[in-house]
PDB file of N, CA and C in Angstrom:
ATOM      1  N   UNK A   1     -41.732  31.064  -2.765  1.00  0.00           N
ATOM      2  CA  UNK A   1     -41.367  31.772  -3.971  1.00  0.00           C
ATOM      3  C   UNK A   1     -39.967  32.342  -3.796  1.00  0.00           C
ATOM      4  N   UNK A   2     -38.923  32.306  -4.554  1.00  0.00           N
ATOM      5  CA  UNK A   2     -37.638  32.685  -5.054  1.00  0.00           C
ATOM      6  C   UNK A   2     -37.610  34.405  -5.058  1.00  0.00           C
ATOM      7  N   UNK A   3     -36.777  34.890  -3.908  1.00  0.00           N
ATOM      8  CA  UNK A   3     -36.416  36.391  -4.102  1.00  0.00           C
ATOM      9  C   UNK A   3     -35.522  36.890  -5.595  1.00  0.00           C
ATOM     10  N   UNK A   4     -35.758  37.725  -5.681  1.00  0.00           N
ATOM     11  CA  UNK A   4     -34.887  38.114  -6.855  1.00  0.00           C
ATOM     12  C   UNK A   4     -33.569  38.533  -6.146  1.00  0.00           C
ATOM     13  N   UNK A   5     -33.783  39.037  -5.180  1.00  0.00           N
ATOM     14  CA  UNK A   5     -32.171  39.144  -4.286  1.00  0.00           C
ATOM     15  C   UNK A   5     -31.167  37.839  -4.340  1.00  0.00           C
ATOM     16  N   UNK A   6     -30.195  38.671  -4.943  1.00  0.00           N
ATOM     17  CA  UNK A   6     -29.132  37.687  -5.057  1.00  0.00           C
ATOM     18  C   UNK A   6     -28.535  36.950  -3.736  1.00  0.00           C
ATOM     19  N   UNK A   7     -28.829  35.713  -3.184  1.00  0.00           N
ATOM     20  CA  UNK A   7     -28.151  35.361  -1.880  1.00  0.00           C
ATOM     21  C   UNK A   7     -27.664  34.338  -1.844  1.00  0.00           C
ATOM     22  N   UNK A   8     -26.592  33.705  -0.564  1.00  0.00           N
ATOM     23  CA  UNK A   8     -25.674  32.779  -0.769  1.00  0.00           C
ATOM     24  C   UNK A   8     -26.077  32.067   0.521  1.00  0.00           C
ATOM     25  N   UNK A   9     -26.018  30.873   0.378  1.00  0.00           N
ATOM     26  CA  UNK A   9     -26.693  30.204   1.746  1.00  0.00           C
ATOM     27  C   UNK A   9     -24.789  29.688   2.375  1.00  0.00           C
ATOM     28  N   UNK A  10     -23.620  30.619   2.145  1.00  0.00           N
ATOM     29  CA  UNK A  10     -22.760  30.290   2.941  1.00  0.00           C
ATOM     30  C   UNK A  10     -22.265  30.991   3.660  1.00  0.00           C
ATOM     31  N   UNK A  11     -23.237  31.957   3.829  1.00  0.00           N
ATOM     32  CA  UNK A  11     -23.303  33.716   4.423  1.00  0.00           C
ATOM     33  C   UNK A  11     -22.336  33.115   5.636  1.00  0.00           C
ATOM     34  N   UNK A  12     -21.390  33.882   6.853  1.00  0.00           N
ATOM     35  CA  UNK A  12     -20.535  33.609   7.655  1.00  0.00           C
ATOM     36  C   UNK A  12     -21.706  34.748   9.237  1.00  0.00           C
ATOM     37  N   UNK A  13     -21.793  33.978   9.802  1.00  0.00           N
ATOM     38  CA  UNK A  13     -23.303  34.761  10.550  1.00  0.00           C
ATOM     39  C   UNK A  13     -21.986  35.430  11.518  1.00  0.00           C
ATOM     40  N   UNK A  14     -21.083  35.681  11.911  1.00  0.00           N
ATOM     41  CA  UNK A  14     -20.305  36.662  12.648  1.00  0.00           C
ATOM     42  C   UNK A  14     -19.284  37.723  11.474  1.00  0.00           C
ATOM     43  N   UNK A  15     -19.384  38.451  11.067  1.00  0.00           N
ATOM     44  CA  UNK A  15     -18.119  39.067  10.084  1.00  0.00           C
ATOM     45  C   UNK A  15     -16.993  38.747  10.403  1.00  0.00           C
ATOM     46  N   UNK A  16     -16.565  38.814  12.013  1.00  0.00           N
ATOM     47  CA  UNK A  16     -15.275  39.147  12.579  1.00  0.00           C
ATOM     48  C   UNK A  16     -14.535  37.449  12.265  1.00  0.00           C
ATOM     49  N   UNK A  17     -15.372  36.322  12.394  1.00  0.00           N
ATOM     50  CA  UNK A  17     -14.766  35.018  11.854  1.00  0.00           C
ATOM     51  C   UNK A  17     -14.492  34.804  10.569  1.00  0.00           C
ATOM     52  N   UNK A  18     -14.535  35.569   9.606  1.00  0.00           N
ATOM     53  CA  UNK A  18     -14.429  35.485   8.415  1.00  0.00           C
ATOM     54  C   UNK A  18     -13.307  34.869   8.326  1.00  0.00           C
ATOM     55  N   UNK A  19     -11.741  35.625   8.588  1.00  0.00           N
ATOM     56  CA  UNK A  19     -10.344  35.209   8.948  1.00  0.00           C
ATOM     57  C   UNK A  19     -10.304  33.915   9.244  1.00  0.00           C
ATOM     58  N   UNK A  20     -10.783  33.622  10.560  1.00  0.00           N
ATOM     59  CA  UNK A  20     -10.930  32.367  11.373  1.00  0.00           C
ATOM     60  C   UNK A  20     -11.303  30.892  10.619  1.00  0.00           C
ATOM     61  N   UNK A  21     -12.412  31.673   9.517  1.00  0.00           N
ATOM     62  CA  UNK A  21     -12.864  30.565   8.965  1.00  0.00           C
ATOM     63  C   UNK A  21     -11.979  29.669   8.125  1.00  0.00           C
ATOM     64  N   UNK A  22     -11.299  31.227   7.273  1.00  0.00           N
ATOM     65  CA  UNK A  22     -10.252  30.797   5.969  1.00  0.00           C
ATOM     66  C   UNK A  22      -9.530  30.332   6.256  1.00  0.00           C
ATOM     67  N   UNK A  23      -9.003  30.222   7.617  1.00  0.00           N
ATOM     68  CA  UNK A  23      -7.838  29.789   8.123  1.00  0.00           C
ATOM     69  C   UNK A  23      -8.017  28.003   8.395  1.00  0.00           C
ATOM     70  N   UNK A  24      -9.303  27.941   8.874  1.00  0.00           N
ATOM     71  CA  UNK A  24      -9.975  26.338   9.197  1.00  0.00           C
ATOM     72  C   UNK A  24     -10.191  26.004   7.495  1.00  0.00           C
ATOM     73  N   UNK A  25     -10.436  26.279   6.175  1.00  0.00           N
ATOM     74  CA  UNK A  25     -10.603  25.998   5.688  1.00  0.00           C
ATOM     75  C   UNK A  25      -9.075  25.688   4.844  1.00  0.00           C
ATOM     76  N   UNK A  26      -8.231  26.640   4.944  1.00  0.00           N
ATOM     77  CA  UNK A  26      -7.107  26.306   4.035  1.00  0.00           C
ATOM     78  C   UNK A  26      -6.631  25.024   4.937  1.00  0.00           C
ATOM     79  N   UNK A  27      -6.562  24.841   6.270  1.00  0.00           N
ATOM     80  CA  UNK A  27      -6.022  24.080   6.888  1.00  0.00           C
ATOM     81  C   UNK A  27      -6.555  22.402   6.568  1.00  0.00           C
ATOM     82  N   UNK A  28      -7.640  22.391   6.202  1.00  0.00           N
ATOM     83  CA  UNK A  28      -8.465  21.358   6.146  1.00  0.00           C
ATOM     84  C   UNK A  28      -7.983  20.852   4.627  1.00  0.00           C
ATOM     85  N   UNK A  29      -7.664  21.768   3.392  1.00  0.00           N
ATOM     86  CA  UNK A  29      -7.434  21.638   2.683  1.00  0.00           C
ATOM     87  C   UNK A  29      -5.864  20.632   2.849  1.00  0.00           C
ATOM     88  N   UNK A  30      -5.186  21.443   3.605  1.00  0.00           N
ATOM     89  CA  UNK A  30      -4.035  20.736   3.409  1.00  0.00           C
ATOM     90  C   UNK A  30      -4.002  19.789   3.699  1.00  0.00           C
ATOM     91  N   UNK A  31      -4.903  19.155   4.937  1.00  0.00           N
ATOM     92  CA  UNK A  31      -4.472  17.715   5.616  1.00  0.00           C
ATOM     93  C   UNK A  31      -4.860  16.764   4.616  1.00  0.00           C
ATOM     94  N   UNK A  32      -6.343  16.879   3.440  1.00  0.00           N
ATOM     95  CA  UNK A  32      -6.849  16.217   2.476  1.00  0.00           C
ATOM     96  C   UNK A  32      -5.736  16.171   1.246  1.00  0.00           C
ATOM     97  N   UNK A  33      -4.838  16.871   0.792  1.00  0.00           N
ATOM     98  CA  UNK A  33      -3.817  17.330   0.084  1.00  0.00           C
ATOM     99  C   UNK A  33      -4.298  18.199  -1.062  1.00  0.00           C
ATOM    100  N   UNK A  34      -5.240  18.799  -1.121  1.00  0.00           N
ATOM    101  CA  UNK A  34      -6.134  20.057  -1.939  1.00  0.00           C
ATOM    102  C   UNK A  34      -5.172  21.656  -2.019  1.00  0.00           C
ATOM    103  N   UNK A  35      -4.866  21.630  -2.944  1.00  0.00           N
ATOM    104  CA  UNK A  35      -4.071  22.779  -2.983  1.00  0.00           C
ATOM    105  C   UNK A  35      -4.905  23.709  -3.546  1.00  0.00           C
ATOM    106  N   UNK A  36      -5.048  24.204  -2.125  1.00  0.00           N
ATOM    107  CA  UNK A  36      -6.494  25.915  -1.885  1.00  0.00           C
ATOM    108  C   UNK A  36      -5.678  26.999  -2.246  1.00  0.00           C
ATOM    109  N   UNK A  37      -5.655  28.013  -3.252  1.00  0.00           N
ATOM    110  CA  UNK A  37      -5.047  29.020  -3.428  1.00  0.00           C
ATOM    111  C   UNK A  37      -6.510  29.741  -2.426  1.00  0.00           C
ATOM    112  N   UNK A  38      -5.356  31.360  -1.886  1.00  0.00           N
ATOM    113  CA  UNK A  38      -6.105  32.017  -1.320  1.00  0.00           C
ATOM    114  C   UNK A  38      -6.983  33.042  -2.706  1.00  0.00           C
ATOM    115  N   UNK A  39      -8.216  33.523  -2.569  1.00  0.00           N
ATOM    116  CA  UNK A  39      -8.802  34.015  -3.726  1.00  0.00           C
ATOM    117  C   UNK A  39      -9.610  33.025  -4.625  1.00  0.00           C
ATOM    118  N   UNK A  40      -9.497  33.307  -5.720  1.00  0.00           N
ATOM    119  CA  UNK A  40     -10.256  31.957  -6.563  1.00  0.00           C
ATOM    120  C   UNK A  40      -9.725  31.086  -6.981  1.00  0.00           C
ATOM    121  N   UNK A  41     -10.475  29.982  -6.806  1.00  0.00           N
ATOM    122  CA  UNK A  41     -10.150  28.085  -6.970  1.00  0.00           C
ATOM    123  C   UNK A  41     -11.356  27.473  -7.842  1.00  0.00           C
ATOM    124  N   UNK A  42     -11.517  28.660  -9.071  1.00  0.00           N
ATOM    125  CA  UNK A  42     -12.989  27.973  -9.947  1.00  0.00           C
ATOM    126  C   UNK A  42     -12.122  27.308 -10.688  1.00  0.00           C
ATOM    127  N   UNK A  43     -10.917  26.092 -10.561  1.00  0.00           N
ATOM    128  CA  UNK A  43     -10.544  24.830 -11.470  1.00  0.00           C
ATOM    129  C   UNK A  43     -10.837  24.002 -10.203  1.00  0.00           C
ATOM    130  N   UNK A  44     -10.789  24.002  -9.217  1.00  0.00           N
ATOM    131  CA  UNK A  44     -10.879  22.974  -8.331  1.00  0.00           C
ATOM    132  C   UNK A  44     -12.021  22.427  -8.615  1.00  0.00           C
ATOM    133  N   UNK A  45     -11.871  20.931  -8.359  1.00  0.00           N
ATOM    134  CA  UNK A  45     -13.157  19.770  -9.193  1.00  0.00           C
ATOM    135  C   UNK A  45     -13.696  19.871  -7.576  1.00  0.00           C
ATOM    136  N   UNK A  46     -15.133  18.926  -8.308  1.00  0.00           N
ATOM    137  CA  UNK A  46     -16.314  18.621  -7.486  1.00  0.00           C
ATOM    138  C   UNK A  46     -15.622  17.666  -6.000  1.00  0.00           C
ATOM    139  N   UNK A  47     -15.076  17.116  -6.434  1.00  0.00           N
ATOM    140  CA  UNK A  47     -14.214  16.161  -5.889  1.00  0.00           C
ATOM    141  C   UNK A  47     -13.492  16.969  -4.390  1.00  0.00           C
ATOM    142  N   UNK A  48     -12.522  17.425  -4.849  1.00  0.00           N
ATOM    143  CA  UNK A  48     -11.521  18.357  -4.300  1.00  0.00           C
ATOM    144  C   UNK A  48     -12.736  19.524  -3.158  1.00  0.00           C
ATOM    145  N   UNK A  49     -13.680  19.946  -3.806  1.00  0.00           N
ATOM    146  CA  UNK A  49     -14.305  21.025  -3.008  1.00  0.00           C
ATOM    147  C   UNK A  49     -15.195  20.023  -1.926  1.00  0.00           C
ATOM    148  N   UNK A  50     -15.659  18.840  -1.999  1.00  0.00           N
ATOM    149  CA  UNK A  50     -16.078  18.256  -1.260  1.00  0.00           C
ATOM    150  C   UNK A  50     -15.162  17.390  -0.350  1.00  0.00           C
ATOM    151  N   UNK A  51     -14.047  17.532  -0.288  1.00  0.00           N
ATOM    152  CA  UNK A  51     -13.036  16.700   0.368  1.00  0.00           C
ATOM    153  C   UNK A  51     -12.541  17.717   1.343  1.00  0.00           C
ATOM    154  N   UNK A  52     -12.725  18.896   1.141  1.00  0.00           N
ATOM    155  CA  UNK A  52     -12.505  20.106   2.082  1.00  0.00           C
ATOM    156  C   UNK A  52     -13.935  20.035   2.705  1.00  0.00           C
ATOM    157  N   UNK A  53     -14.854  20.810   2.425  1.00  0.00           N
ATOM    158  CA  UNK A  53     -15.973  20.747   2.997  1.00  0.00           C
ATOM    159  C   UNK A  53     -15.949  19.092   4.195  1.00  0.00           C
ATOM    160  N   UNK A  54     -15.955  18.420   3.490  1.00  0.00           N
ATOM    161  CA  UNK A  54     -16.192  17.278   4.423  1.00  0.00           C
ATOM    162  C   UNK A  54     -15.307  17.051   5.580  1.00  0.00           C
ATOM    163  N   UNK A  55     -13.804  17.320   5.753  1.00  0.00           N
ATOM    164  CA  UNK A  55     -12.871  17.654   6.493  1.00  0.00           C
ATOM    165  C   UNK A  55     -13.078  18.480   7.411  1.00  0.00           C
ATOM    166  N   UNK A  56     -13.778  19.456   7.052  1.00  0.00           N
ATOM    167  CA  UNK A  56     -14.400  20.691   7.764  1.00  0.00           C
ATOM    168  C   UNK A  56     -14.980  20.194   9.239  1.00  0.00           C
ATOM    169  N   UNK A  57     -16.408  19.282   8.255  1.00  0.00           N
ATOM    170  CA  UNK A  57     -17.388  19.186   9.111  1.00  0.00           C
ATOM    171  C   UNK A  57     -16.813  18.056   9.739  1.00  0.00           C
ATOM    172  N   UNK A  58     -15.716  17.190   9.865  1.00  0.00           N
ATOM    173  CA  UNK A  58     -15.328  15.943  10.400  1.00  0.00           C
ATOM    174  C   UNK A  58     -14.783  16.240  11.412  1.00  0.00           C
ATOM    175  N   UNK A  59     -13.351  17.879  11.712  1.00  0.00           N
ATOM    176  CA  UNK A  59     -13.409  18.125  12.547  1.00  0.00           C
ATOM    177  C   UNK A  59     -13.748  19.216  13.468  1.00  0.00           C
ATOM    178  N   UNK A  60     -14.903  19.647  13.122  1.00  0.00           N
ATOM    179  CA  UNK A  60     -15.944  20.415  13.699  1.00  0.00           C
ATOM    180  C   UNK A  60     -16.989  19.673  14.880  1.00  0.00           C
ATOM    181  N   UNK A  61     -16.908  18.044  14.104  1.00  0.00           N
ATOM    182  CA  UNK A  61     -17.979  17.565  15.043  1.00  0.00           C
ATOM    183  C   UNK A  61     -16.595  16.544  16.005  1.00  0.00           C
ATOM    184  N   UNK A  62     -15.519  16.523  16.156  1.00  0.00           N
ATOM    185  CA  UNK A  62     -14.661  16.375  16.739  1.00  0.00           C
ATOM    186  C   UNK A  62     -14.202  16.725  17.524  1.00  0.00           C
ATOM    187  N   UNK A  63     -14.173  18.529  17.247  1.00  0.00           N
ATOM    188  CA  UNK A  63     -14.142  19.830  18.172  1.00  0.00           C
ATOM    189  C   UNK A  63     -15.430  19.236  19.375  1.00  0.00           C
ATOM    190  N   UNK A  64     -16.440  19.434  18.844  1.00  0.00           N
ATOM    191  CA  UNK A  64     -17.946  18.805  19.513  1.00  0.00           C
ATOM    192  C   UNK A  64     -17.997  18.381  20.186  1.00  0.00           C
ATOM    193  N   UNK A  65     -17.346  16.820  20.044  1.00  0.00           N
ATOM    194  CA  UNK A  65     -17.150  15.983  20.978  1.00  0.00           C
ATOM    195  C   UNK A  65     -16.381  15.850  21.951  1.00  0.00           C
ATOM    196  N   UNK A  66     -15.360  16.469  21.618  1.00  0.00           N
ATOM    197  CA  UNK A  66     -14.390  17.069  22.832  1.00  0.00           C
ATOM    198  C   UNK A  66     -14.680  18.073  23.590  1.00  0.00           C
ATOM    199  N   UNK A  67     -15.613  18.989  23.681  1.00  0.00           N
ATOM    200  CA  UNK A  67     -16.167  19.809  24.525  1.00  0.00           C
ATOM    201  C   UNK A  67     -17.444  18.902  25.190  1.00  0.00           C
ATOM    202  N   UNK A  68     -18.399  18.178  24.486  1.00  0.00           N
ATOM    203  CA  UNK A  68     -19.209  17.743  25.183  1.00  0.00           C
ATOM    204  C   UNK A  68     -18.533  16.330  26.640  1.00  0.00           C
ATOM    205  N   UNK A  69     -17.391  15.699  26.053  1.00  0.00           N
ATOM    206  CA  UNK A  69     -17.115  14.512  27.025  1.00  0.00           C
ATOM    207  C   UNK A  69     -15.823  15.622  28.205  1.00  0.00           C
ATOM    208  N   UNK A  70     -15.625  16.862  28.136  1.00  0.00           N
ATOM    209  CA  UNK A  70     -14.837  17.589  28.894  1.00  0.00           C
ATOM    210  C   UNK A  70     -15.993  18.251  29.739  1.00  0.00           C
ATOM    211  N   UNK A  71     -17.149  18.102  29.427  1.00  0.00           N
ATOM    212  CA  UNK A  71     -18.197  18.766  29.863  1.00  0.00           C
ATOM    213  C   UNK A  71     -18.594  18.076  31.077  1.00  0.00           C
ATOM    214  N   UNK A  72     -18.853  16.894  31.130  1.00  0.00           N
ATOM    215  CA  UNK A  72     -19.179  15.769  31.675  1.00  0.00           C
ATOM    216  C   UNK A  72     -18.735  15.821  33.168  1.00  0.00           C
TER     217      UNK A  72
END
């Protein structure tokens, strides 16, 4: 059953990365060529917000892999 509490499943589980994050995210933006204003981006299309997001996670699991084969 659905809380009536308003919640966001993109909650940031450390506060102090908040910065850190925006910073991985504008960056990601740029390499895709997404021009991220800092603040609100409610014109940015479906398109555009998933081309960041996906950038994200492309080199996140990159990061990944480079710690796991340095691990080795």
């Amino acid at each position: 059953m659905a809380s009536n509490k308003s919640s966001s499943n993109n909650k940031i589980m450390v506060p102090q990365a908040r910065a850190a994050m925006d910073k991985f995210k504008m960056e990601a933006a740029n390499e895709v060529g997404v021009d991220l204003k800092k603040g609100y981006n409610g014109s940015m299309t479906t398109r555009e917000a998933g081309s960041i997001g996906g950038q994200m996670v492309k080199k996140m699991i990159q990061s990944y892999e480079q710690g796991m084969s340095s691990a080795e």
